[in-house]
Protein backbone atom coordinates (compact mmCIF):
# COMPACT_ATOMS: atom_id res chain seq x y z
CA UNK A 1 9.40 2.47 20.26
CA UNK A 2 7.38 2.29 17.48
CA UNK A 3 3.51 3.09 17.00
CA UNK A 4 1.59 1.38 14.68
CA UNK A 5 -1.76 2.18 13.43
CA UNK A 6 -4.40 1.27 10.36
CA UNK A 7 -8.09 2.06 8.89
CA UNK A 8 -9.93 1.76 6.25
CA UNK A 9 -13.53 3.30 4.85
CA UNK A 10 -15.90 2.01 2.27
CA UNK A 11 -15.63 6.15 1.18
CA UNK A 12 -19.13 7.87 0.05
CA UNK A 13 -19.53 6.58 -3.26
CA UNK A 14 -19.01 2.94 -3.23
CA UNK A 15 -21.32 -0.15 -1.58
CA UNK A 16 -18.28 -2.39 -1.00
CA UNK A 17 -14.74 -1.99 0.38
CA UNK A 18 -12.33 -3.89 -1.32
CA UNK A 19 -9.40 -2.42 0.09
CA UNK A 20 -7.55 -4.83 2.69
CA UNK A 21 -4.86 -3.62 5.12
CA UNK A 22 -2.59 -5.44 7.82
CA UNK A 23 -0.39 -4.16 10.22
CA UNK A 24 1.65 -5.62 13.37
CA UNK A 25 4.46 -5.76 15.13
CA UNK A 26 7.19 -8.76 14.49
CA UNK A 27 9.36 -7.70 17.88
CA UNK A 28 9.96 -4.39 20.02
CA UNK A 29 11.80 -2.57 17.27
CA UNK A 30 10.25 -4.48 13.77
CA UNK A 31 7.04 -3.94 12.27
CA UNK A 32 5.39 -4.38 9.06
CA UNK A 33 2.39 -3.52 7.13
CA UNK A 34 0.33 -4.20 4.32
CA UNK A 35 -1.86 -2.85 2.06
CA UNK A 36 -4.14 -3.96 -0.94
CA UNK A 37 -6.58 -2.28 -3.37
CA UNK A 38 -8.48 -5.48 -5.29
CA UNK A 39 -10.08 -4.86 -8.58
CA UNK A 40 -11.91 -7.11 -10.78
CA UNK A 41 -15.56 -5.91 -9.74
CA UNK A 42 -17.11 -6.22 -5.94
CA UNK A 43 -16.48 -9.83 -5.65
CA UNK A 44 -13.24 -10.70 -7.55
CA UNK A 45 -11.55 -7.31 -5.86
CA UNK A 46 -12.28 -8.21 -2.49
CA UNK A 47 -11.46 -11.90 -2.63
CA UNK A 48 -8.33 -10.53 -4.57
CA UNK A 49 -6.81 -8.27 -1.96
CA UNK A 50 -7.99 -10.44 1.33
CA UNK A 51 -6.11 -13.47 0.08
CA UNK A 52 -3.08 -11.77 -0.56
CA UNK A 53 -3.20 -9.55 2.97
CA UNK A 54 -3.39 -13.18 4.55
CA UNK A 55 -1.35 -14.92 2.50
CA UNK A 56 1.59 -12.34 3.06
CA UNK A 57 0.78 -11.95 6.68
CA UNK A 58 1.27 -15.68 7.34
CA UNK A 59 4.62 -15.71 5.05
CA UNK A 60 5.86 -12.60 7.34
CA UNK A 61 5.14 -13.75 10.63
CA UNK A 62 5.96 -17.57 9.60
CA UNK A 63 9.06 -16.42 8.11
CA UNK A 64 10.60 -13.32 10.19
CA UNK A 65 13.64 -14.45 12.25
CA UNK A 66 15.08 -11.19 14.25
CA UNK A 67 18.49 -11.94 13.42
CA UNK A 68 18.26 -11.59 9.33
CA UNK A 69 19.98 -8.96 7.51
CA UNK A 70 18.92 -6.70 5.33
CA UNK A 71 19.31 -9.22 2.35
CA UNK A 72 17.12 -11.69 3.77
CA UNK A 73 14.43 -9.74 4.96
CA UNK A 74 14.21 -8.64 1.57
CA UNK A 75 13.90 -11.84 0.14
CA UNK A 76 10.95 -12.83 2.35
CA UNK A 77 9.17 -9.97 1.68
CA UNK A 78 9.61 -10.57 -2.13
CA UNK A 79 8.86 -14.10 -1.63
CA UNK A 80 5.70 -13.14 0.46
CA UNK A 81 4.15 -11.58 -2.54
CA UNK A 82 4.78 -13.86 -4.97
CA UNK A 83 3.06 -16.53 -3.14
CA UNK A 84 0.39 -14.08 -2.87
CA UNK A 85 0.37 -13.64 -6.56
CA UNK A 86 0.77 -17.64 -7.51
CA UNK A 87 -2.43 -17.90 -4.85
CA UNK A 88 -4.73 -15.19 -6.03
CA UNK A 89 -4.08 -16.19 -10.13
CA UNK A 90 -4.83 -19.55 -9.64
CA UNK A 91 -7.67 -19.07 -7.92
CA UNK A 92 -8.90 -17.19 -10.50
CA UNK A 93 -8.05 -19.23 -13.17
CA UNK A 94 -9.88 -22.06 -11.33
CA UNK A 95 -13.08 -20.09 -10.67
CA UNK A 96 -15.02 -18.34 -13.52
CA UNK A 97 -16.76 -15.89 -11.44
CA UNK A 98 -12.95 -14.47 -10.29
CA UNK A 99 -11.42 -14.52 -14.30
CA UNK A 100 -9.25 -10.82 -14.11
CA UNK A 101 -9.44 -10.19 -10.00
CA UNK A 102 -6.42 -8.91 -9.10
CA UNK A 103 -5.12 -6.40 -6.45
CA UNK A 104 -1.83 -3.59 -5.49
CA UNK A 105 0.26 -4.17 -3.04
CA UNK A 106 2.46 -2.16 -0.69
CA UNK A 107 4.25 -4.18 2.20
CA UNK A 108 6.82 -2.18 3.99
CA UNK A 109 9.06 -3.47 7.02
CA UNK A 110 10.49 -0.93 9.76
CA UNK A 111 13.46 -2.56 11.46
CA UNK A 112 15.43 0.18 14.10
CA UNK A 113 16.56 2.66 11.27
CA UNK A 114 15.73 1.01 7.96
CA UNK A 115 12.61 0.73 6.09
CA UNK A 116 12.25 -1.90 3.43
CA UNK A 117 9.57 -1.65 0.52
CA UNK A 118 8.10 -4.23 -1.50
CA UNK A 119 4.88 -3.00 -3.81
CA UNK A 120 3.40 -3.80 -7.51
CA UNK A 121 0.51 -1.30 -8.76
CA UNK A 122 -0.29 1.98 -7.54
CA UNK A 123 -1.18 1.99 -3.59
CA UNK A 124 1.77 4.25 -2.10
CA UNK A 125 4.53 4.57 0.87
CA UNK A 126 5.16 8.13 2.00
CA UNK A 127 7.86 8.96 4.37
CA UNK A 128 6.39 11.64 6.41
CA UNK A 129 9.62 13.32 9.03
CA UNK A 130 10.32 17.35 10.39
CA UNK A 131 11.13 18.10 6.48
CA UNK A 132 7.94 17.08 4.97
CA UNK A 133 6.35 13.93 2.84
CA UNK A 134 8.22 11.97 0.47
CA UNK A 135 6.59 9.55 -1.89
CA UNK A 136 8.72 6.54 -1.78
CA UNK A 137 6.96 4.37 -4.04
CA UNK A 138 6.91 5.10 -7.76
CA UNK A 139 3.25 4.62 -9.31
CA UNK A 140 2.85 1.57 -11.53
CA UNK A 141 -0.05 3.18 -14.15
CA UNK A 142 -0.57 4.78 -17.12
CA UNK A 143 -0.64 8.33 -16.18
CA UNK A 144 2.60 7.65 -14.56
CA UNK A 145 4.32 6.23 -17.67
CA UNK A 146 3.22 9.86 -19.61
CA UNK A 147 4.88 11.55 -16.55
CA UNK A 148 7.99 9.68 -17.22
CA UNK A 149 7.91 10.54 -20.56
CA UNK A 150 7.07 13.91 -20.43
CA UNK A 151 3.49 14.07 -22.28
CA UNK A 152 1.71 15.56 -19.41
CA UNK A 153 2.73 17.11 -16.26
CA UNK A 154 2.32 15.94 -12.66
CA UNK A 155 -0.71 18.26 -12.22
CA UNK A 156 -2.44 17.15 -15.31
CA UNK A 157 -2.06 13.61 -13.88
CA UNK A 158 -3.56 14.14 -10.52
CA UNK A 159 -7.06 14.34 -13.19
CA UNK A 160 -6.68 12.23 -15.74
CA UNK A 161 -9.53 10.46 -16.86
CA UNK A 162 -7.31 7.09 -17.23
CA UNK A 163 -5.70 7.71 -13.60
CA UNK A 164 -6.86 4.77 -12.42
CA UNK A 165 -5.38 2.05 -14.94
CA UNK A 166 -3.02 0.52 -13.68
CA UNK A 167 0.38 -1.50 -15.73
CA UNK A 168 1.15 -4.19 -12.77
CA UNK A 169 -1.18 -5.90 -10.46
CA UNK A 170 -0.94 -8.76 -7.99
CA UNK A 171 -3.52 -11.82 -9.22
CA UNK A 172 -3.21 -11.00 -13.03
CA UNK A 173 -0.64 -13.17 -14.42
CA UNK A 174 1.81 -16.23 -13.33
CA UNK A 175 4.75 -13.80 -12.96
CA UNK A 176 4.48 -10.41 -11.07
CA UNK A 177 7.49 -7.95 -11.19
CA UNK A 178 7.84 -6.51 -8.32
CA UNK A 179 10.05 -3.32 -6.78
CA UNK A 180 11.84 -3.06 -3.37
CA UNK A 181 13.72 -0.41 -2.21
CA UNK A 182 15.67 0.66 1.05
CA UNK A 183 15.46 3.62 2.95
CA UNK A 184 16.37 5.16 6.03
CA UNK A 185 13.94 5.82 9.24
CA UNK A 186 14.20 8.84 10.65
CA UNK A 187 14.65 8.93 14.56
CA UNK A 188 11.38 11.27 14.79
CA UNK A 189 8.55 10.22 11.97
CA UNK A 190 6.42 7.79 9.98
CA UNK A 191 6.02 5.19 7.19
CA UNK A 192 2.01 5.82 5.47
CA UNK A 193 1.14 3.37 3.74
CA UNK A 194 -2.28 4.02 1.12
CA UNK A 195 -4.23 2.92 -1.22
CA UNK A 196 -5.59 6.01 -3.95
CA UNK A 197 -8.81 6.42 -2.15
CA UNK A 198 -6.41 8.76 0.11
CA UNK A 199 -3.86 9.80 -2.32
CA UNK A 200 -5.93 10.88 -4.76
CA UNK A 201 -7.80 13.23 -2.65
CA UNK A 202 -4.98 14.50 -0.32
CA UNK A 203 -2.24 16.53 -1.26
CA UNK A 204 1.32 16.70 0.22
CA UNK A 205 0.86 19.22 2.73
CA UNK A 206 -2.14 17.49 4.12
CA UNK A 207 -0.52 14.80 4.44
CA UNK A 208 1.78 16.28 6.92
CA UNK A 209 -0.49 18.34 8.50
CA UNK A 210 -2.14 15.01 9.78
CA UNK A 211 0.21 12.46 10.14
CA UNK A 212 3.08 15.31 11.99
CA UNK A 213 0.86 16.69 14.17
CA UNK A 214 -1.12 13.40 15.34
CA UNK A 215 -0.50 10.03 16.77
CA UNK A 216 -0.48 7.72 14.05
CA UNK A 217 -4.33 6.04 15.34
CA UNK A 218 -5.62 9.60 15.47
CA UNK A 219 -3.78 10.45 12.41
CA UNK A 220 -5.22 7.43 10.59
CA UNK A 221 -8.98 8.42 11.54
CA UNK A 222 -8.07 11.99 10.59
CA UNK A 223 -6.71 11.02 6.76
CA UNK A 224 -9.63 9.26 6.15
CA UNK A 225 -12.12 11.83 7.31
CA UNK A 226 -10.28 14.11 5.01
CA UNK A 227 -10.33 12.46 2.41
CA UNK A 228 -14.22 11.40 2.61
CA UNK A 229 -14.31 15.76 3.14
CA UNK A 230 -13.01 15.62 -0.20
CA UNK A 231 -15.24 13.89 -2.32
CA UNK A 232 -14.70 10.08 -0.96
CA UNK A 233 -15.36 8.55 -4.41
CA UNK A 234 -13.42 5.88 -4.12
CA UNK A 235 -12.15 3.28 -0.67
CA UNK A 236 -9.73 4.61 1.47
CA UNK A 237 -7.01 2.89 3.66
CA UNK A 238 -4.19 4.64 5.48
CA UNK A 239 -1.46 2.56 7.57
CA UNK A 240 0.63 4.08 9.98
CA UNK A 241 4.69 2.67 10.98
CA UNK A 242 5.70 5.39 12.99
CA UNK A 243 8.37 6.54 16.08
């Protein structure tokens, strides 16, 4: 069976949360969740990321038949986020007040023993199982592309004063590229999904620490406290997919 579970906090330092999460259940054995991390100042980033939490919640739930492959639920989650794109950039093309909102996304599906991944930006999936954590997701930012490149290492990234700019958004531009990938469920673990109000502040082993040794609503309080321990300087939302 699986357990599903989600929270978010405004943090310590910030007057608005514009972090938007989703999370539900499509049958006995599918779920899916979704996260989103607007920018584009207090109003554009929270119109930003509720628009495309609804708009991809009504494409999933509209959309989800139980008896599509793997191919097809793909392609609705891929299509769910594009209409969330088309949405959020014309409304801000219409609307002076929204010009550059934009948002992340991670949207991940859990069907019996496959997890599918669908994300632009830099809000994360972790596969957390007996083993450890696993980032799934691969960062869409700057600090990222000098990782890749090998100008600084992963430590140096974790403080980089440009950390936070980001190379792909949802809202900024008529096209969005977006990733997907495929992975296997464990028969004992979970699926977090987060924006970098928690990732930034928690490392791997905390990560485990809380989400192994807690059921994944207690475990979602318990991330978030954490990370508002740490510093809280930014919103934090952790989403929970877990057997």
């Amino acid at each position: 069976m699986l357990r599903i579970a989600g929270k978010t906090d405004v943090g310590r330092k910030r007057t608005a949360n514009e972090d938007r999460f989703f999370v539900a259940k499509l049958s006995e054995n599918t779920a899916y969740a979704v996260v989103c991390d607007g920018m584009g100042g207090e109003k554009g980033g929270h119109v930003a990321s509720s628009c495309a939490v609804e708009r991809i919640r009504k494409m999933m739930e509209n959309g989800y038949q139980e008896e599509f492959g793997e191919n097809s639920v793909k392609n609705l989650m891929l299509s769910s986020i594009s209409a969330a794109n088309a949405q959020v950039f014309s409304m801000a093309e219409k609307n002076e007040s929204l010009k550059g909102m934009g948002t992340t996304v991670v949207l991940a599906l859990v069907r019996d023993s496959m997890i599918h991944i669908a994300y632009a930006g830099d809000s994360r999936a972790y596969l957390v199982d007996e083993a450890g954590v696993r980032q799934l997701t691969h960062d869409h930012s700057m600090v990222q592309m000098m990782v890749d490149r090998g100008e600084i290492s992963p430590e140096e990234a974790q403080y980089h004063p440009e950390k936070h700019y980001i190379t792909r958004a949802l809202g900024v531009s008529s096209m969005l590229e977006v990733d997907y990938l495929e992975e296997e469920m464990p028969d004992k673990g979970a699926v977090l999904l987060c924006s970098d109000g928690l990732s930034n502040y928690l490392d791997q082993a905390d990560l485990h620490r809380l989400v192994w040794n807690n059921d994944a609503a207690l475990a979602a309080d318990q991330l978030i406290a954490q990370a508002n321990a740490m510093g809280g300087a930014d919103n934090i939302t952790a989403v929970l997919i877990g057997k």
